[in-house]
Protein backbone atom coordinates (compact mmCIF):
# COMPACT_ATOMS: atom_id res chain seq x y z
CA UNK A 1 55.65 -30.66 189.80
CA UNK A 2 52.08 -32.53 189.52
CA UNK A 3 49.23 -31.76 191.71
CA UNK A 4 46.03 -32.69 192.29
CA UNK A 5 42.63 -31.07 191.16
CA UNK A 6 40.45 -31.92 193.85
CA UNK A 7 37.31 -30.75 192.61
CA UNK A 8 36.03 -28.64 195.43
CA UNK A 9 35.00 -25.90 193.70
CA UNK A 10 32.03 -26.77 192.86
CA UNK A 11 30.40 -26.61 196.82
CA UNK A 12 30.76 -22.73 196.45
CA UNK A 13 28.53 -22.73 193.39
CA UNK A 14 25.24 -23.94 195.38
CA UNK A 15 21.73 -22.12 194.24
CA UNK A 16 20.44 -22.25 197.78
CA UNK A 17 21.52 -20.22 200.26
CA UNK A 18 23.35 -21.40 203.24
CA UNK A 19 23.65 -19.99 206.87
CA UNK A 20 27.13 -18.84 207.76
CA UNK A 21 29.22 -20.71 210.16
CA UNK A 22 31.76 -19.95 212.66
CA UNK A 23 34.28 -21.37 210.24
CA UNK A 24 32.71 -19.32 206.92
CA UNK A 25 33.21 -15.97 209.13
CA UNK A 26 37.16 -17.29 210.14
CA UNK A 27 37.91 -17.77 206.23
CA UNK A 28 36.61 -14.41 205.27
CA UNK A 29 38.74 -12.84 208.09
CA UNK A 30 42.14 -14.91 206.15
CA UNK A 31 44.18 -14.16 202.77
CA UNK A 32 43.81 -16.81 201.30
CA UNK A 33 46.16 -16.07 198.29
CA UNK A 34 48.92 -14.85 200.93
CA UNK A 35 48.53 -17.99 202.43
CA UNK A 36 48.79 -19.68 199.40
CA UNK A 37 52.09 -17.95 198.27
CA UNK A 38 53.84 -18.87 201.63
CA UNK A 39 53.21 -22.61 201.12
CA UNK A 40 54.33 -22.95 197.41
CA UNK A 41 57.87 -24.14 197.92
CA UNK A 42 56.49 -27.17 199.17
CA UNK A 43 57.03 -29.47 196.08
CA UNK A 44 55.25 -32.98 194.81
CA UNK A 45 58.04 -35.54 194.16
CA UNK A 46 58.84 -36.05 190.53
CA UNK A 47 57.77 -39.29 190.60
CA UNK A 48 54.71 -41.09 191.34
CA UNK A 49 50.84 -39.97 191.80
CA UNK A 50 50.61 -36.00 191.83
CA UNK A 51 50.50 -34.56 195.19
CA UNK A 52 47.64 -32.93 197.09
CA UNK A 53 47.63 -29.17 196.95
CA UNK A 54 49.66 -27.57 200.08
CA UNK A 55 46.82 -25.21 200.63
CA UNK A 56 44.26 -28.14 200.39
CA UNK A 57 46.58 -29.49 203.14
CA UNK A 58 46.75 -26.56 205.53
């Protein structure tokens, strides 16, 4: 089951500092990794391009 790097990781590695948001203060309140775990038996066909990560997605 293919899926997609989407490359995101690099906006967390910015040098200048940036004011926290409403939405910044909601992700460090969720488990991201328990999230995550709950939405991996959604699978990418076999076929075709790979899919978009599930988390990604949420």
């Amino acid at each position: 089951m293919a899926r997609r790097r989407i490359g995101q990781e690099d906006l967390i590695a910015r040098p200048e500092p940036r004011a926290a948001s409403s939405l910044a203060e909601l992700a460090a309140l969720l488990d991201w990794t328990e999230i995550d775990r709950h939405l991996a038996g959604i699978s990418a066909a076999v076929k075709g391009e790979p899919g978009w990560p599930p988390l990604a997605l949420f």
